[in-house]
N, C-alpha and C. Protein backbone atom coordinates (compact mmCIF):
# COMPACT_ATOMS: atom_id res chain seq x y z
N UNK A 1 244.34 47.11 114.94
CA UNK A 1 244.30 47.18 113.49
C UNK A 1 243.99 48.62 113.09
N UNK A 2 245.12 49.48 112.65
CA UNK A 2 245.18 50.87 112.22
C UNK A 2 245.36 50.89 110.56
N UNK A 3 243.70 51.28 110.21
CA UNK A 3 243.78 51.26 108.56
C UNK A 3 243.73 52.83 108.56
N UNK A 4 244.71 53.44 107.24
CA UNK A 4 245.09 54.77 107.31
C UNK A 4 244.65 54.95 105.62
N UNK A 5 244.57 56.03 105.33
CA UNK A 5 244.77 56.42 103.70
C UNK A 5 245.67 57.77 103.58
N UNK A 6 246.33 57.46 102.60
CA UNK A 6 247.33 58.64 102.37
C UNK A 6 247.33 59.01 100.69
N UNK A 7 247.85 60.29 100.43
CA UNK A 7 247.88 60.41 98.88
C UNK A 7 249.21 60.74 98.74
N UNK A 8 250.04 60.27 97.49
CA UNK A 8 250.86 60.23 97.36
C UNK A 8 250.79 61.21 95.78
N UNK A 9 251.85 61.85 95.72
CA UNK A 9 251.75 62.69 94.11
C UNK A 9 252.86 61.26 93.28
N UNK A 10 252.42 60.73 92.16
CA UNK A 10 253.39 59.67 91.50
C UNK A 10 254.14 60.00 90.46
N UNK A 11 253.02 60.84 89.68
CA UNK A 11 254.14 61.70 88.67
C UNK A 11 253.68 62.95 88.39
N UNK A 12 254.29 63.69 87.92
CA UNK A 12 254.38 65.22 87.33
C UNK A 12 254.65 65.21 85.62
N UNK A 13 254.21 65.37 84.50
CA UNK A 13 254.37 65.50 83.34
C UNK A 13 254.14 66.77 82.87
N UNK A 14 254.93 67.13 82.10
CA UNK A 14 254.94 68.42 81.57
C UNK A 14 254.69 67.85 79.91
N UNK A 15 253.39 68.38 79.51
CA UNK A 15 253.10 67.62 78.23
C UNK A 15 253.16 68.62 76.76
N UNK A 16 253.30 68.60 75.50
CA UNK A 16 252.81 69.26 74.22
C UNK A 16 253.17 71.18 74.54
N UNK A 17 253.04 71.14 73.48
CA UNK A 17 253.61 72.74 73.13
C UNK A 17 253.22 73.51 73.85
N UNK A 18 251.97 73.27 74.48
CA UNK A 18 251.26 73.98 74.86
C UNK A 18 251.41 73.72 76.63
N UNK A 19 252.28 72.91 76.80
CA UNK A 19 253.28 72.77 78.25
C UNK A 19 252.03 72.34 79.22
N UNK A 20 251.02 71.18 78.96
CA UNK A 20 249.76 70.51 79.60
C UNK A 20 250.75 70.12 80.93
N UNK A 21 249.97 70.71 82.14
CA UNK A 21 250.77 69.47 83.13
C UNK A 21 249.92 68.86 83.84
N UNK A 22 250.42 67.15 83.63
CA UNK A 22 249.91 65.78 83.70
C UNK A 22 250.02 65.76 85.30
N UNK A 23 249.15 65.40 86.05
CA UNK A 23 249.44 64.89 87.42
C UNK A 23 249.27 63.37 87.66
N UNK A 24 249.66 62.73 88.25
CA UNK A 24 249.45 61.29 88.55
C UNK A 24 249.30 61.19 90.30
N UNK A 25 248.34 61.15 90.68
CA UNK A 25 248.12 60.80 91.88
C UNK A 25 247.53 59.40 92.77
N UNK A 26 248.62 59.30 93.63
CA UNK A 26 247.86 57.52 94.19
C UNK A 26 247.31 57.75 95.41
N UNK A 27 246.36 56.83 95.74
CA UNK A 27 245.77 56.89 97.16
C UNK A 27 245.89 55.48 97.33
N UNK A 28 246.90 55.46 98.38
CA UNK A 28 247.55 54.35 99.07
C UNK A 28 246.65 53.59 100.28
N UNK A 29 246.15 52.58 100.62
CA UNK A 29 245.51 52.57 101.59
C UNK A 29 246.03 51.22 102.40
N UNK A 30 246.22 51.18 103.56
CA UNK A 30 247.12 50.77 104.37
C UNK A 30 246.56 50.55 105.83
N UNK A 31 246.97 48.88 106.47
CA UNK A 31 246.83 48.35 107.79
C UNK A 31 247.80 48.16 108.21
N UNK A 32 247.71 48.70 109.30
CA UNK A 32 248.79 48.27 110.32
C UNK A 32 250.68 48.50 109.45
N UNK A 33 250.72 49.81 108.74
CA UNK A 33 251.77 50.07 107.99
C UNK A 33 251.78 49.29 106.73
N UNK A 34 250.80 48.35 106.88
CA UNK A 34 250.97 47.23 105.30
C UNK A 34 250.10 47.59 104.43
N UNK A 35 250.71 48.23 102.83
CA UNK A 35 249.89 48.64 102.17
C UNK A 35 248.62 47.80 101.57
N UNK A 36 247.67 47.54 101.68
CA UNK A 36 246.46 46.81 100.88
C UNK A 36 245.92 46.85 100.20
N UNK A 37 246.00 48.41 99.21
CA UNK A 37 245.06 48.80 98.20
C UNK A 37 246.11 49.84 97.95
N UNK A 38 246.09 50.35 96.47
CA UNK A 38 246.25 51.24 95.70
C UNK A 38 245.93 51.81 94.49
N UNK A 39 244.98 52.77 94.51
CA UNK A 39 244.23 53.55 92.90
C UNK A 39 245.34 54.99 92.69
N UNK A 40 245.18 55.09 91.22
CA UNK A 40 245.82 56.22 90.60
C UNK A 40 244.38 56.98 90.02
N UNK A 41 245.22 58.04 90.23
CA UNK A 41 244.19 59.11 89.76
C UNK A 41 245.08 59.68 88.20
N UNK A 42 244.22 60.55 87.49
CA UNK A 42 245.06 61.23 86.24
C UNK A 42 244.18 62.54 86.49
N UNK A 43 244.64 63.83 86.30
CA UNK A 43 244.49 65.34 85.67
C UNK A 43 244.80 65.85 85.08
N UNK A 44 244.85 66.67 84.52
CA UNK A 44 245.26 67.16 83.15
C UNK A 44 245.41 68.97 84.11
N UNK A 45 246.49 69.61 83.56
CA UNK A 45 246.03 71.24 84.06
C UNK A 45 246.52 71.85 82.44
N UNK A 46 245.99 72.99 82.10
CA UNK A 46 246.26 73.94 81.58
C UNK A 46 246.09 75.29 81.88
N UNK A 47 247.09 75.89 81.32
CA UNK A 47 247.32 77.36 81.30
C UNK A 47 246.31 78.06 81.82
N UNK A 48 245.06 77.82 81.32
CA UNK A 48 243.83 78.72 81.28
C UNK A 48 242.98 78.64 80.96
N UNK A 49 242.10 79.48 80.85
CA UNK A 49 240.71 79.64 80.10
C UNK A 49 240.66 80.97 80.12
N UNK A 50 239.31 81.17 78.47
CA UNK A 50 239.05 82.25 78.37
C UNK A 50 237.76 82.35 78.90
N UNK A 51 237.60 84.11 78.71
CA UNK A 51 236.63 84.74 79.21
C UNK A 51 235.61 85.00 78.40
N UNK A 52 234.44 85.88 78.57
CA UNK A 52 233.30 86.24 77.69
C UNK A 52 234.16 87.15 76.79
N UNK A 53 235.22 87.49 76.87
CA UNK A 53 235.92 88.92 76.13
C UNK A 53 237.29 88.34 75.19
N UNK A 54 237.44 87.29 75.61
CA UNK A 54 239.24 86.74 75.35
C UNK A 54 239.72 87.07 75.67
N UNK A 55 239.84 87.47 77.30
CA UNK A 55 241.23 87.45 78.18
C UNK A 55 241.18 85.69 78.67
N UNK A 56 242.28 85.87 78.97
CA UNK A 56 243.05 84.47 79.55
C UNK A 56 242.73 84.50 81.04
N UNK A 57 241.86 83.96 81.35
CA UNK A 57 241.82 83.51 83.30
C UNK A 57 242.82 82.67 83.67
N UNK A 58 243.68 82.54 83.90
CA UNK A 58 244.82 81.94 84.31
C UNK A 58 244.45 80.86 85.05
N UNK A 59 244.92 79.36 85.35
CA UNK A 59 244.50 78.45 86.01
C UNK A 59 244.95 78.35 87.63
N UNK A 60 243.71 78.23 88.36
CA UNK A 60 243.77 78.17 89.96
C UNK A 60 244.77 77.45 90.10
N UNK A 61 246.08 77.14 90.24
CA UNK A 61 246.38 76.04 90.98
C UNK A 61 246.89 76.07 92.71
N UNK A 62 246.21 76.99 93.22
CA UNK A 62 246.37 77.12 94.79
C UNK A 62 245.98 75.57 95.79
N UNK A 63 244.94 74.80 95.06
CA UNK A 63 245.08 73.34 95.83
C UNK A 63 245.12 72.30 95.27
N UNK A 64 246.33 72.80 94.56
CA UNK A 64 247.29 71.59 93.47
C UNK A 64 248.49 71.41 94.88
N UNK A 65 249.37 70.37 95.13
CA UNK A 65 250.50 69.79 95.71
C UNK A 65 251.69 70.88 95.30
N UNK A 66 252.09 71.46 96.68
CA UNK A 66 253.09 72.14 95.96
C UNK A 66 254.27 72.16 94.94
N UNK A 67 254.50 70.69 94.22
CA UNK A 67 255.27 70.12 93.47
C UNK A 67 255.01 70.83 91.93
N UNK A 68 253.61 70.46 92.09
CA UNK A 68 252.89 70.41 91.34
C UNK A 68 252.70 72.12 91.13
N UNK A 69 252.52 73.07 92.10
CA UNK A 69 252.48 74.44 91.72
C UNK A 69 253.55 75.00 91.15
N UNK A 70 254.76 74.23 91.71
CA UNK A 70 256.11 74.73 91.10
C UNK A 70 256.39 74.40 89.68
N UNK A 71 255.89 72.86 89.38
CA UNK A 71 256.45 72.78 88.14
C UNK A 71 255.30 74.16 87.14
N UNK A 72 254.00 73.87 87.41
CA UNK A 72 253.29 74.53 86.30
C UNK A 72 253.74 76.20 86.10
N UNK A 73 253.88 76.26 87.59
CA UNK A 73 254.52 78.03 87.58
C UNK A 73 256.20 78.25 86.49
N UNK A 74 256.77 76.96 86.82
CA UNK A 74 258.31 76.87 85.75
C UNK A 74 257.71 77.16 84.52
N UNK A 75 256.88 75.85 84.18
CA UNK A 75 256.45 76.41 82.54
C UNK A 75 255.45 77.03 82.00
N UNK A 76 254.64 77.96 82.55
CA UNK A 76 253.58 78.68 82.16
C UNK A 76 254.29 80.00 81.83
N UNK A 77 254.90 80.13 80.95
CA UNK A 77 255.79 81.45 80.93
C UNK A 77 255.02 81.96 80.43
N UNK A 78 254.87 83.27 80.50
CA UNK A 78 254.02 84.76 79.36
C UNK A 78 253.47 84.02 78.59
N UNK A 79 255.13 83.60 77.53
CA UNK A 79 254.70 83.04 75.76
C UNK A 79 254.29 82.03 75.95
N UNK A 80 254.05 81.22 77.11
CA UNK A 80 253.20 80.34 77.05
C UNK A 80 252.14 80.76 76.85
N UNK A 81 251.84 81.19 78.04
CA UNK A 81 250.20 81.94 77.89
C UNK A 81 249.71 82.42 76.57
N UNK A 82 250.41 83.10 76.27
CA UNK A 82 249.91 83.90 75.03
C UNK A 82 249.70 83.09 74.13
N UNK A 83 250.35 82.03 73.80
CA UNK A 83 250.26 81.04 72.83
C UNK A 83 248.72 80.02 73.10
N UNK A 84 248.84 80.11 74.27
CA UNK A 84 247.66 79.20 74.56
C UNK A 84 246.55 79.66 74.16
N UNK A 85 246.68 81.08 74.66
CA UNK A 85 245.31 82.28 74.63
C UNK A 85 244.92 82.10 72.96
N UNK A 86 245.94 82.34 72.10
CA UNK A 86 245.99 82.09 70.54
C UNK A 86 245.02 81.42 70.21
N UNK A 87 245.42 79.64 70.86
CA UNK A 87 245.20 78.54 70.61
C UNK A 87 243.27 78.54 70.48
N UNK A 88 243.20 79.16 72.00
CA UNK A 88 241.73 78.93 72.42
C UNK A 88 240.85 79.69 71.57
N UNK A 89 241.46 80.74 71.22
CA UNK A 89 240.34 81.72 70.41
C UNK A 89 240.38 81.29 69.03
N UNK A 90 241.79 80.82 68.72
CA UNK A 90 241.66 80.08 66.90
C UNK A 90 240.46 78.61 67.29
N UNK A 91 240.73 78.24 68.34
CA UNK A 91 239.52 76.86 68.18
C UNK A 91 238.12 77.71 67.81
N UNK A 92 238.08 78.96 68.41
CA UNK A 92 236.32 78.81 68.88
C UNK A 92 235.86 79.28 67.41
N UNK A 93 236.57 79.53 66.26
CA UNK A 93 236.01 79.94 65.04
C UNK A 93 235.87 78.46 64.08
């Protein structure tokens, strides 16, 4: 009796103007090849965060799923950024 766990990426969403990307992750858990359990996870990534100054720290995604690095790297363009950067500093007033 070989019980295993594996993670599976389920979906990728690219969300709102501000190009949020949604991860959906499952952790499959499994005997003897027969699956027996399965939970989803949810994350949210964005662009960034600011700093003590209002620069934009750009978001880690080095141990995100490489799927997952590709899509956010597709849509995090400049004007993304910049728009986001906008976003964060119009909230903090």
């Amino acid at each position: 009796m070989a019980i295993t766990k594996e993670t599976e990426i389920a979906k990728i969403e690219v969300v709102g103007i501000y190009t949020a990307v949604q991860v959906a992750t499952d952790t499959v858990i499994k005997e003897d090849s027969v699956e027996i359990s399965r939970s989803r996870h949810r994350h949210v990534l964005y662009p960034g965060t600011l700093d003590a100054s209002d620069n934009l720290v750009v978001t880690d995604i080095s141990g995100e799923n490489s799927k997952v690095q590709a899509v956010a790297n597709a849509v995090w363009t400049d004007a993304v950024k910049t728009t986001w950067k906008n976003k964060l500093i119009a909230d903090k007033s």
